[in-house]
N, C-alpha and C. Protein backbone atom coordinates (compact mmCIF):
# COMPACT_ATOMS: atom_id res chain seq x y z
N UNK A 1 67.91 -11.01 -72.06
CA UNK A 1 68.34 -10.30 -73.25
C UNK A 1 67.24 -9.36 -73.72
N UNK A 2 67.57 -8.15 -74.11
CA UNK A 2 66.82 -7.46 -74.79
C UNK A 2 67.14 -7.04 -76.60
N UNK A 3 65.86 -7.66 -77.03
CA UNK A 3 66.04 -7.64 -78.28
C UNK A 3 65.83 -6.03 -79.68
N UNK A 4 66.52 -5.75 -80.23
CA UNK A 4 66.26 -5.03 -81.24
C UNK A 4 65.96 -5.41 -82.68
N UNK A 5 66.16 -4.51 -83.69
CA UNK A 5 65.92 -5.23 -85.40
C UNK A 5 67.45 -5.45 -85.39
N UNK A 6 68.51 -5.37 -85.24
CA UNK A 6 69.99 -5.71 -85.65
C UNK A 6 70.47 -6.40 -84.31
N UNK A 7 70.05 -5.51 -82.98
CA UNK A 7 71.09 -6.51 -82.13
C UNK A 7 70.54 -7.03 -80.98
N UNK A 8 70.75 -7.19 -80.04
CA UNK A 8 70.87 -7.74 -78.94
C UNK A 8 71.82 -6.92 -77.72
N UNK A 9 71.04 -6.47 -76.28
CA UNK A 9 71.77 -6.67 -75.50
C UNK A 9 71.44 -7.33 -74.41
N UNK A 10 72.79 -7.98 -74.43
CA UNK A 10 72.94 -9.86 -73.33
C UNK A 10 73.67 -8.67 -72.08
N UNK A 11 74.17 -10.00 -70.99
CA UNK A 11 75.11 -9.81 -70.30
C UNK A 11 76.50 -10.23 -71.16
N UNK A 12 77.84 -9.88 -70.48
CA UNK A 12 78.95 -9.84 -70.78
C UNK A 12 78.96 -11.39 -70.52
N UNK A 13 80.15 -11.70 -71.64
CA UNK A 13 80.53 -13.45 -71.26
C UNK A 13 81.94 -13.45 -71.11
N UNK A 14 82.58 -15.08 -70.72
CA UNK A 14 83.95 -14.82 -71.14
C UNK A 14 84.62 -14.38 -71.94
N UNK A 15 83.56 -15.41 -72.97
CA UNK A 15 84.53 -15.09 -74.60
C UNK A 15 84.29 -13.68 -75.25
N UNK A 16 83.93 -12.62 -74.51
CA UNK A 16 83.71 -11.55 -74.85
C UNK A 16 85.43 -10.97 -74.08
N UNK A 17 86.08 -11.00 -73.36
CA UNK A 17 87.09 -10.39 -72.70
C UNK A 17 88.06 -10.10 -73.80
N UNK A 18 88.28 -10.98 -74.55
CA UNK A 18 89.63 -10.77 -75.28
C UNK A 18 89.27 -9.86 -76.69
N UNK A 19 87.86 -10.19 -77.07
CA UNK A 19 87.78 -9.13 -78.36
C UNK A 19 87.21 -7.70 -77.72
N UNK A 20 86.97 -7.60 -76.52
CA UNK A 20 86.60 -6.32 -75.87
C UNK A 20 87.78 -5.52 -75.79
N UNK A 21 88.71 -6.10 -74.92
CA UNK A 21 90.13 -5.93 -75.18
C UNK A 21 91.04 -5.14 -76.19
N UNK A 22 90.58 -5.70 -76.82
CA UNK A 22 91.42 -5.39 -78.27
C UNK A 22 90.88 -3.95 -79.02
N UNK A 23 88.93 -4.18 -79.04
CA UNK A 23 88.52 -3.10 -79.26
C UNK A 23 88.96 -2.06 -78.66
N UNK A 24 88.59 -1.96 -77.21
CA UNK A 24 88.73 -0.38 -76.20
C UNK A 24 90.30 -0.07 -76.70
N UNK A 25 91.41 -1.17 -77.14
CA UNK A 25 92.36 -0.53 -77.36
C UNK A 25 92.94 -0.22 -78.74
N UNK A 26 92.12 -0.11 -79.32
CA UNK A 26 92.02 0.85 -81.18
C UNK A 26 92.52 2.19 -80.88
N UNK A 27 93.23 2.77 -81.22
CA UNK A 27 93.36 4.02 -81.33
C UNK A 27 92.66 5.34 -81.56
N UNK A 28 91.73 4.58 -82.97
CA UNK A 28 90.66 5.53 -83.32
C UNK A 28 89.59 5.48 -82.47
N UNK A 29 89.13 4.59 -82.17
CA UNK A 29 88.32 4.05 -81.45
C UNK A 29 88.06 5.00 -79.79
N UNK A 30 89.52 4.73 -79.37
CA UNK A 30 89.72 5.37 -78.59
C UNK A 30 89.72 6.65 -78.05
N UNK A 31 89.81 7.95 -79.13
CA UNK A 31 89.74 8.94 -79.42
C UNK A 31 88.56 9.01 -79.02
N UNK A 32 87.35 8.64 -79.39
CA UNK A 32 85.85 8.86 -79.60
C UNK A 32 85.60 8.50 -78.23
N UNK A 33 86.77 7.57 -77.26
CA UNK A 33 85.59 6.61 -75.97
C UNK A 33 86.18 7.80 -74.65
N UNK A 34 87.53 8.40 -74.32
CA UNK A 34 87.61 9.20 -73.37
C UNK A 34 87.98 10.57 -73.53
N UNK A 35 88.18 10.90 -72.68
CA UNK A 35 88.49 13.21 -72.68
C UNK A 35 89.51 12.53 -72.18
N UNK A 36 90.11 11.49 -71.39
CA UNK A 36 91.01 11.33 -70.28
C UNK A 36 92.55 10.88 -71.50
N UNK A 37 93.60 10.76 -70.84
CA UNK A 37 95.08 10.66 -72.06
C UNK A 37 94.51 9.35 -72.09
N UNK A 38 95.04 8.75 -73.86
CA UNK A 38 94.49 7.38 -73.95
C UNK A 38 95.53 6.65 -73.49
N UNK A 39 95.62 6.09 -72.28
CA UNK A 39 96.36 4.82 -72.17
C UNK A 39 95.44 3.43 -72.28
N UNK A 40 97.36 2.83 -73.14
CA UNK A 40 96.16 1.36 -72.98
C UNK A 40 95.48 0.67 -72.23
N UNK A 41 94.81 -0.46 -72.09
CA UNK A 41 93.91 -0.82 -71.05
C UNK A 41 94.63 -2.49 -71.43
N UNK A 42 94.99 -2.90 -70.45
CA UNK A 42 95.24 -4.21 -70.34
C UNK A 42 94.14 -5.38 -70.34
N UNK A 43 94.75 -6.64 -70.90
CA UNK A 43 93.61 -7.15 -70.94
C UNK A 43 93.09 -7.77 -69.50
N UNK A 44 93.71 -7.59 -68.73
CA UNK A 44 93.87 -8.38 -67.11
C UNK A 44 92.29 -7.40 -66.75
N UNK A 45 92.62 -6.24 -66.87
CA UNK A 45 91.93 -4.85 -66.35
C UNK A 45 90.41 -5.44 -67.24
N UNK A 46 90.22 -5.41 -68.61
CA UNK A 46 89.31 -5.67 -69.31
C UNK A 46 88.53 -6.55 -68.31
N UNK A 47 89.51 -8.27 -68.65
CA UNK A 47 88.81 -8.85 -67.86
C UNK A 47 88.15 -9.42 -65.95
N UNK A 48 89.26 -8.18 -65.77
CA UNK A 48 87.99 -8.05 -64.05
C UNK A 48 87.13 -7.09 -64.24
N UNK A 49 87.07 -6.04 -65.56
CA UNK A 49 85.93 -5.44 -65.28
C UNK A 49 84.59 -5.97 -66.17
N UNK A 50 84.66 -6.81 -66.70
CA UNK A 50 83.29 -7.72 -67.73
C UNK A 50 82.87 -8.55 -66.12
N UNK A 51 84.34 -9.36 -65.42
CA UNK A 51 84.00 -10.31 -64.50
C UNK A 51 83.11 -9.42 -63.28
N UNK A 52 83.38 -8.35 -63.57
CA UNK A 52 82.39 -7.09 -61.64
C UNK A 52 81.44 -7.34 -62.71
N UNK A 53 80.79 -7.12 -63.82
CA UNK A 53 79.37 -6.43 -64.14
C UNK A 53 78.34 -7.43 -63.87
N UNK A 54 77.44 -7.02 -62.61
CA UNK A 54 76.43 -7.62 -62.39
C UNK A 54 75.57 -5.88 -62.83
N UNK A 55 74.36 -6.39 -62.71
CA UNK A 55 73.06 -5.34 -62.66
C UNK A 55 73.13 -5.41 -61.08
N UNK A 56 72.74 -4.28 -60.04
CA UNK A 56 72.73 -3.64 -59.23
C UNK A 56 71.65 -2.94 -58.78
N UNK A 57 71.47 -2.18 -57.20
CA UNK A 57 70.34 -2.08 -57.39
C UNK A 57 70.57 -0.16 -57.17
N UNK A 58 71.97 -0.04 -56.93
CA UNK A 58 72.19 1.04 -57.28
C UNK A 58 72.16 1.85 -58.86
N UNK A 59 71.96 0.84 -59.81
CA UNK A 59 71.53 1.36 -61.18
C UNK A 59 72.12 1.48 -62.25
N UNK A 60 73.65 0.92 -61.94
CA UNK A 60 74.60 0.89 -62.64
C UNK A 60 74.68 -0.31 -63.31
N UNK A 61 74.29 -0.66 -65.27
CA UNK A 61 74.01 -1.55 -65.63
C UNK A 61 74.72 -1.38 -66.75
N UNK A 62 74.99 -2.91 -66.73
CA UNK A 62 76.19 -2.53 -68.40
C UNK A 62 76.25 -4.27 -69.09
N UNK A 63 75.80 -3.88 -70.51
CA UNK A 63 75.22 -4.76 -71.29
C UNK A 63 76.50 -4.95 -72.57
N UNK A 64 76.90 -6.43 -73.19
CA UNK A 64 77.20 -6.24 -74.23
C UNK A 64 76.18 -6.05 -75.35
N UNK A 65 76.66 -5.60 -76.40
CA UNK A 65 76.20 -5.26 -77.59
C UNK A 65 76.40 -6.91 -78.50
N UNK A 66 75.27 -7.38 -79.00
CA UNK A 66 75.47 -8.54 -79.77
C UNK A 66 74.81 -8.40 -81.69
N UNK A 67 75.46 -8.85 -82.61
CA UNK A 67 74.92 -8.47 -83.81
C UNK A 67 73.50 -10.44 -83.38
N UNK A 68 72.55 -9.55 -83.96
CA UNK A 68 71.58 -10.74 -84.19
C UNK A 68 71.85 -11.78 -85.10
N UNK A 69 72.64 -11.78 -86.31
CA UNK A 69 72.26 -12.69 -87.27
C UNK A 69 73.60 -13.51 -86.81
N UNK A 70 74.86 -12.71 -86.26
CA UNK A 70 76.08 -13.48 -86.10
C UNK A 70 76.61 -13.64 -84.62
N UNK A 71 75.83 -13.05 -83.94
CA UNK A 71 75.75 -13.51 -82.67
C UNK A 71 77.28 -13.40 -82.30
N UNK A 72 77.98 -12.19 -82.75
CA UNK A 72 78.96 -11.67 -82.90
C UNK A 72 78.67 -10.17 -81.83
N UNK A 73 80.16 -10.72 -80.74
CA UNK A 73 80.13 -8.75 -79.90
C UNK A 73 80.62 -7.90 -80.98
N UNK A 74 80.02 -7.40 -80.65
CA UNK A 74 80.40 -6.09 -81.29
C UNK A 74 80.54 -4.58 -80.86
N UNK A 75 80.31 -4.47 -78.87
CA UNK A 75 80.56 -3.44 -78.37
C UNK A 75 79.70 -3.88 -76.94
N UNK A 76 79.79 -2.36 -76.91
CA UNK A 76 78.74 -2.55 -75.51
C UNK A 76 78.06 -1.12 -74.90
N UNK A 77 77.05 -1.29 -74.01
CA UNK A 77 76.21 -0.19 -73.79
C UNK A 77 76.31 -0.02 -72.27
N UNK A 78 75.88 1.18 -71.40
CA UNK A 78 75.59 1.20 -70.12
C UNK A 78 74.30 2.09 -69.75
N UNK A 79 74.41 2.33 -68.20
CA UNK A 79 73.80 2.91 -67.20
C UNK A 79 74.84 3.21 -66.31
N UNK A 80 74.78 4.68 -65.85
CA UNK A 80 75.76 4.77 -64.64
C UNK A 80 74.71 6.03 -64.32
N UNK A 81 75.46 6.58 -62.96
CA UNK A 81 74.78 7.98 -62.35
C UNK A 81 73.35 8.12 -62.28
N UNK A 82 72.56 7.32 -61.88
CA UNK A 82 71.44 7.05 -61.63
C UNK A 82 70.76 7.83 -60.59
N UNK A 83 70.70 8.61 -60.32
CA UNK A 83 69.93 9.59 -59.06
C UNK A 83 68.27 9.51 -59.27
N UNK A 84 68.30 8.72 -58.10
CA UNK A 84 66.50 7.86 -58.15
C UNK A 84 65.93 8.71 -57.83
N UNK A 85 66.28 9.97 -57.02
CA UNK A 85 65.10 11.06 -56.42
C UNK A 85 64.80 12.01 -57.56
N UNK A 86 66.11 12.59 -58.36
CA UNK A 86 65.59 13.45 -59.84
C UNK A 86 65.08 12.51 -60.86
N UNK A 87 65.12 11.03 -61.41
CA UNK A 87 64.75 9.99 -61.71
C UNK A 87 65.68 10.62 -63.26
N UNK A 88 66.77 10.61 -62.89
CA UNK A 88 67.76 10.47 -64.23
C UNK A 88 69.14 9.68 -64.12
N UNK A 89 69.30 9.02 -65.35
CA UNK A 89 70.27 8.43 -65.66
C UNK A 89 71.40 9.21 -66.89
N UNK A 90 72.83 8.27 -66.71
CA UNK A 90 73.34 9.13 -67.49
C UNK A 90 74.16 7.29 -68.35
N UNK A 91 73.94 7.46 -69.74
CA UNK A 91 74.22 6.46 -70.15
C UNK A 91 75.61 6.54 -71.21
N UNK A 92 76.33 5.86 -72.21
CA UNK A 92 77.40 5.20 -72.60
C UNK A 92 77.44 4.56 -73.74
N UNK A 93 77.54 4.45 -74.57
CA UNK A 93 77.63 3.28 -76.14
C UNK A 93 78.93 3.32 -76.58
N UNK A 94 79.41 2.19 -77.10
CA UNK A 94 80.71 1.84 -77.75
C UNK A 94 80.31 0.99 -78.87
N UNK A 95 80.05 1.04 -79.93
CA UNK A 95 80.48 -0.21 -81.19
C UNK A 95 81.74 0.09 -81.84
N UNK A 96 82.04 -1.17 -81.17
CA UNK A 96 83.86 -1.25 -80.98
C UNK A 96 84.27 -2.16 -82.42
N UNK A 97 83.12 -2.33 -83.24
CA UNK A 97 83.96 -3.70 -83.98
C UNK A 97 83.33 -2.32 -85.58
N UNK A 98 84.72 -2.11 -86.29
CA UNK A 98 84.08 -1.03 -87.07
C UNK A 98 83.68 -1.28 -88.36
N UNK A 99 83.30 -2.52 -88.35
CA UNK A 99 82.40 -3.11 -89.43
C UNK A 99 81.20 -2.37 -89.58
N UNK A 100 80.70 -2.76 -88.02
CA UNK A 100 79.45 -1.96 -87.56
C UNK A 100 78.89 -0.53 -87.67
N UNK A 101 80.11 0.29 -88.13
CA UNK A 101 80.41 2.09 -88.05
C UNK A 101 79.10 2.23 -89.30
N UNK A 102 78.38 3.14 -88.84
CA UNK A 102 77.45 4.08 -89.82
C UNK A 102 76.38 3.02 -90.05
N UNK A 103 76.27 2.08 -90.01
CA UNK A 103 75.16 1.14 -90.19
C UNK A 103 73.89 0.85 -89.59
N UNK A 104 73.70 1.54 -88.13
CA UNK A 104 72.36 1.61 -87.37
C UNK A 104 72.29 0.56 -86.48
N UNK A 105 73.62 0.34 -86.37
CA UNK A 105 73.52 -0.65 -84.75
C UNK A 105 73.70 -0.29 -84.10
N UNK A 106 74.36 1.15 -84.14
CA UNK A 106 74.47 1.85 -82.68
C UNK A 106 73.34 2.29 -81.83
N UNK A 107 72.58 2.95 -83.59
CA UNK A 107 71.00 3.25 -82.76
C UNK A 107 69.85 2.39 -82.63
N UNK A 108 69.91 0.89 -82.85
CA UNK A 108 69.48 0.15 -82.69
C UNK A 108 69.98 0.22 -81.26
N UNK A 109 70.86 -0.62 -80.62
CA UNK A 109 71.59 -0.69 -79.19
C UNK A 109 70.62 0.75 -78.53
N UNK A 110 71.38 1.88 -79.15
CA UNK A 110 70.47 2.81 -77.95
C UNK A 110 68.77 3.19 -77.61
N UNK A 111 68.57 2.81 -78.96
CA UNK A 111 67.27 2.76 -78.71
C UNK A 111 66.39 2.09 -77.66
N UNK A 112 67.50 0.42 -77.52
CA UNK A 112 67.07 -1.06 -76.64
C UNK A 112 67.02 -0.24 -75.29
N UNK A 113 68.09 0.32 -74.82
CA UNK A 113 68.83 0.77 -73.91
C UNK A 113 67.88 1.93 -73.79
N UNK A 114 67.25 2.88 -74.04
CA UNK A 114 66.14 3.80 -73.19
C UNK A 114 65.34 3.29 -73.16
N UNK A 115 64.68 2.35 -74.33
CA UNK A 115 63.53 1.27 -73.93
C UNK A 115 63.56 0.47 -72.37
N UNK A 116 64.76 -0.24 -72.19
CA UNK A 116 64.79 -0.45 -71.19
C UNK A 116 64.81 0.22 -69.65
N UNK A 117 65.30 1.20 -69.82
CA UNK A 117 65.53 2.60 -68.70
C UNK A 117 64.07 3.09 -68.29
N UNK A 118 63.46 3.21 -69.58
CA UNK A 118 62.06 4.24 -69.46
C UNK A 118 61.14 3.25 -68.74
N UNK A 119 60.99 1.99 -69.43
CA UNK A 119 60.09 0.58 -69.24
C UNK A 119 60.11 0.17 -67.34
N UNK A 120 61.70 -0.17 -67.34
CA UNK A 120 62.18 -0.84 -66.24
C UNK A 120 62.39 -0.12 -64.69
N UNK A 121 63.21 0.93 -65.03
CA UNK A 121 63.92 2.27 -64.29
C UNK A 121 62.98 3.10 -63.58
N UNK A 122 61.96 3.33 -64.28
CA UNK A 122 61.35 4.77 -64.03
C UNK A 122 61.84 5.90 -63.42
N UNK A 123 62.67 5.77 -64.88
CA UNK A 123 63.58 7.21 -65.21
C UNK A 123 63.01 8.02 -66.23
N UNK A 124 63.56 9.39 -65.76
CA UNK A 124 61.98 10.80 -66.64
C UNK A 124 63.56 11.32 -67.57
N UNK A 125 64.73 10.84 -66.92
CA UNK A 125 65.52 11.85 -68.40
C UNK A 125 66.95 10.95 -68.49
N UNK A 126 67.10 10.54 -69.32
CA UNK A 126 68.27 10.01 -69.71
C UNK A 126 69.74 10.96 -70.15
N UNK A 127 70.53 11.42 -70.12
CA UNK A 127 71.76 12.21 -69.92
C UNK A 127 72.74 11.58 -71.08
N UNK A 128 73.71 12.16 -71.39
CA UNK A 128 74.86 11.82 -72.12
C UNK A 128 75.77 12.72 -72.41
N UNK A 129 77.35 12.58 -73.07
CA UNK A 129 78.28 13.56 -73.40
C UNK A 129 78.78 13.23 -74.25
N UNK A 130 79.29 13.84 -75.55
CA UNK A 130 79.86 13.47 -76.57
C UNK A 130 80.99 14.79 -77.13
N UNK A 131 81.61 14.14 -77.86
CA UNK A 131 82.80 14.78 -78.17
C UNK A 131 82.28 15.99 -79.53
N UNK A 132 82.64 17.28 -79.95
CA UNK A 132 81.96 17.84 -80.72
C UNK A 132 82.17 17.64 -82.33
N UNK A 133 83.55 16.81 -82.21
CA UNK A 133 84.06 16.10 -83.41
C UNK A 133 83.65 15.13 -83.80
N UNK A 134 82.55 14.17 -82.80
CA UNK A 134 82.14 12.68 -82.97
C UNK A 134 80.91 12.53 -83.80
N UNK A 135 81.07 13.32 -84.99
CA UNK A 135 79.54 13.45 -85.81
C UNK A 135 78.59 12.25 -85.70
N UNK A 136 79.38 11.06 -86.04
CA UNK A 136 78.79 9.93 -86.03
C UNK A 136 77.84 9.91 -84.67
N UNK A 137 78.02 10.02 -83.56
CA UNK A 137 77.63 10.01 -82.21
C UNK A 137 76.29 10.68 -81.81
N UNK A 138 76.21 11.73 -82.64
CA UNK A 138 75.30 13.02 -82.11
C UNK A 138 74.07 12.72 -83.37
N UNK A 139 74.77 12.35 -84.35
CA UNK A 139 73.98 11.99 -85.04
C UNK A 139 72.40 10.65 -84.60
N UNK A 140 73.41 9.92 -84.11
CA UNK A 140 72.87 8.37 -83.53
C UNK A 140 71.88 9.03 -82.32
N UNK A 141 72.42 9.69 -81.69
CA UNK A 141 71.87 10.45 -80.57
C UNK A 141 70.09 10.90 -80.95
N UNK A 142 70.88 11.97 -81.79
CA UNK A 142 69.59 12.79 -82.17
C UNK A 142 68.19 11.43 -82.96
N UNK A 143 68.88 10.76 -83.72
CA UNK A 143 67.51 9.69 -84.12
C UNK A 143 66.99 9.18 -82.98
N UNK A 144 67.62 8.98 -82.26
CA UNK A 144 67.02 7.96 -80.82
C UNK A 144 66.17 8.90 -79.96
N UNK A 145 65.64 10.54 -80.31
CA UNK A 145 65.44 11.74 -79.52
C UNK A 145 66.21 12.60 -78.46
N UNK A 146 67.55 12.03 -78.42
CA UNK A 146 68.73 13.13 -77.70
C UNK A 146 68.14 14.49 -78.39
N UNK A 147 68.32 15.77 -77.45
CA UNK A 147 68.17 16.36 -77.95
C UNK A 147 69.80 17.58 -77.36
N UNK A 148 69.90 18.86 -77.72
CA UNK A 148 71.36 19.23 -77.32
C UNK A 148 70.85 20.17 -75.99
N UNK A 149 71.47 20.28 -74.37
CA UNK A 149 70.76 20.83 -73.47
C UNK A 149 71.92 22.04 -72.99
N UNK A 150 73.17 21.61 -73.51
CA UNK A 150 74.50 22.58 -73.48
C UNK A 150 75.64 22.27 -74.09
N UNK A 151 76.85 22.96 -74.05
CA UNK A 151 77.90 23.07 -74.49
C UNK A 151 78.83 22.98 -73.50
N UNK A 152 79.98 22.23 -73.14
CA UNK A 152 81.12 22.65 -72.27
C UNK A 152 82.31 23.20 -73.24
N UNK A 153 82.50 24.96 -73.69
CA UNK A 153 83.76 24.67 -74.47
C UNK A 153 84.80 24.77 -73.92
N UNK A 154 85.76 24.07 -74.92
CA UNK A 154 87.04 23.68 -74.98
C UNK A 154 87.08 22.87 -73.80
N UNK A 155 86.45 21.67 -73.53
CA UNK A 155 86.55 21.06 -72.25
C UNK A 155 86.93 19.93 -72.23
N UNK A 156 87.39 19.40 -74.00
CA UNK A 156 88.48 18.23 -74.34
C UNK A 156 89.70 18.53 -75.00
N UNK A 157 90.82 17.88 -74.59
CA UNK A 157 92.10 18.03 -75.55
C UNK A 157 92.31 16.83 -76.06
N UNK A 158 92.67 16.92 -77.52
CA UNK A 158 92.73 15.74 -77.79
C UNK A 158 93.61 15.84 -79.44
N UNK A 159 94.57 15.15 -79.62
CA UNK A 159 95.26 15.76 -80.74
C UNK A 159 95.81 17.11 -81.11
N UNK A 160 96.08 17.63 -79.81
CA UNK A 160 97.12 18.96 -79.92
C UNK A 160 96.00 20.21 -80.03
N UNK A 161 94.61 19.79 -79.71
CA UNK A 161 93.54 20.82 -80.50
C UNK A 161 92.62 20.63 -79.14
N UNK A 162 92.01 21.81 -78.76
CA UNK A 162 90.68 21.94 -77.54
C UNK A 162 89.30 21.43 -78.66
N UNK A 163 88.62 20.48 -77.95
CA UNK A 163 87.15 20.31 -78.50
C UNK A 163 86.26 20.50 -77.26
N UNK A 164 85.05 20.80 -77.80
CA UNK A 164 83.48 21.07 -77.05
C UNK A 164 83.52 19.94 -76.44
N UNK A 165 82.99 19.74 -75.11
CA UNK A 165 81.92 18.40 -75.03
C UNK A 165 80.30 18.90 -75.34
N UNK A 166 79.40 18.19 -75.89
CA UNK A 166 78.33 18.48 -76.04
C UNK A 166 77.79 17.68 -75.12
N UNK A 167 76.30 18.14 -73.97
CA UNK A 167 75.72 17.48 -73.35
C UNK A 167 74.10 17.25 -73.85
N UNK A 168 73.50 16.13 -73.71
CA UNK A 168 72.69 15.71 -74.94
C UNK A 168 71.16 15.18 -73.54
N UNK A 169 70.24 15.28 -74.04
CA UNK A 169 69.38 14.64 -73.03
C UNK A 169 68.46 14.21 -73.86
N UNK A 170 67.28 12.87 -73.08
CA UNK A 170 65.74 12.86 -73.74
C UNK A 170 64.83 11.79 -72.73
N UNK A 171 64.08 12.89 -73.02
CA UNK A 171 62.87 12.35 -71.56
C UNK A 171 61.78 11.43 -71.84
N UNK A 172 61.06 10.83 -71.12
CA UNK A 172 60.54 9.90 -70.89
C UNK A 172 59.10 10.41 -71.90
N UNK A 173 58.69 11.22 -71.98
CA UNK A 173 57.67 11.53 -72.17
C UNK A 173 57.69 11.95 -74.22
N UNK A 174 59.22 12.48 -74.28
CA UNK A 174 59.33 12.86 -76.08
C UNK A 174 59.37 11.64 -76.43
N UNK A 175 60.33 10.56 -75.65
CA UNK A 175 60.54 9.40 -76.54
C UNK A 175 59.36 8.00 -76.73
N UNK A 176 58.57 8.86 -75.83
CA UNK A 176 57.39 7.85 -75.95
C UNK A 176 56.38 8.26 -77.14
N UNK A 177 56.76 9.14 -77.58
CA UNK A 177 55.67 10.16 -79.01
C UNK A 177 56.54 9.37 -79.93
């Protein structure tokens, strides 16, 4: 486990399948997690994909999100697209339980999560994409040292309306200042 001031990220458990479940399939929620049409996600699907997540040595790592005091999920974080020769990763956050919304567990979680990348990985730039509507997101981003590296416009539809994706980066070397 890797520890923060609010949370924790563990590995995935059982009893994490069914409130994971439920989260990824919020509506609002949902809006914020793909560009892709939201269909629901079954819970069958949920739970073979908590049951695949091992750590790998291809680099693809995916952690739940735990609150510290209640030892309560409350989402979850990753690693994917790992290209060891440019030494960048491209990472993922969900706090799915919206108690949690605006409170600093997200950037608690991401903070754990480049700590770990920069520490463990020896990875020089961490990657991300966010929606241009997801204030909350970019916000969390930017405290953790995301910084903005481009624009894709109109490269989401989503509610009858084209949005930006914004692409966000921060390197090994700012986030260590």
């Amino acid at each position: 486990m890797y520890y923060g001031e609010k949370v924790c990220l563990r590995a995935y458990k059982e009893e994490d399948i069914k409130v994971a479940a439920e989260l990824v399939n919020d509506e609002e929620l949902k809006r914020f997690l793909t560009p892709r049409i939201p269909f629901p996600i079954s819970p069958w699907e949920e739970e073979d994909w908590i049951k695949s997540q091992k750590g790998n040595q291809s680099g693809q790592f995916n952690f739940a999100i735990e609150d510290m005091k209640t030892k309560k999920y409350i989402g979850g974080c990753g690693i994917q697209d790992v290209n060891w020769l440019a030494r960048t990763a491209t990472v993922g956050i969900m706090i799915g339980d919206k108690d949690y919304w605006g409170k600093g567990y997200g950037t608690d979680a991401m903070k754990i999560l480049i700590k770990f990348i920069f520490e463990n990985m020896n990875i020089n730039k961490i990657k991300l994409s966010t929606f241009s509507f997801n204030e909350r997101a970019k916000k969390c981003y930017e405290k953790c040292g995301f910084k903005v590296e481009g624009i894709l416009k109109d490269e989401i539809f989503k509610d009858g309306k084209y949005y930006d994706e914004v692409l966000m980066a921060v390197f090994r070397e700012e986030f260590q200042e």
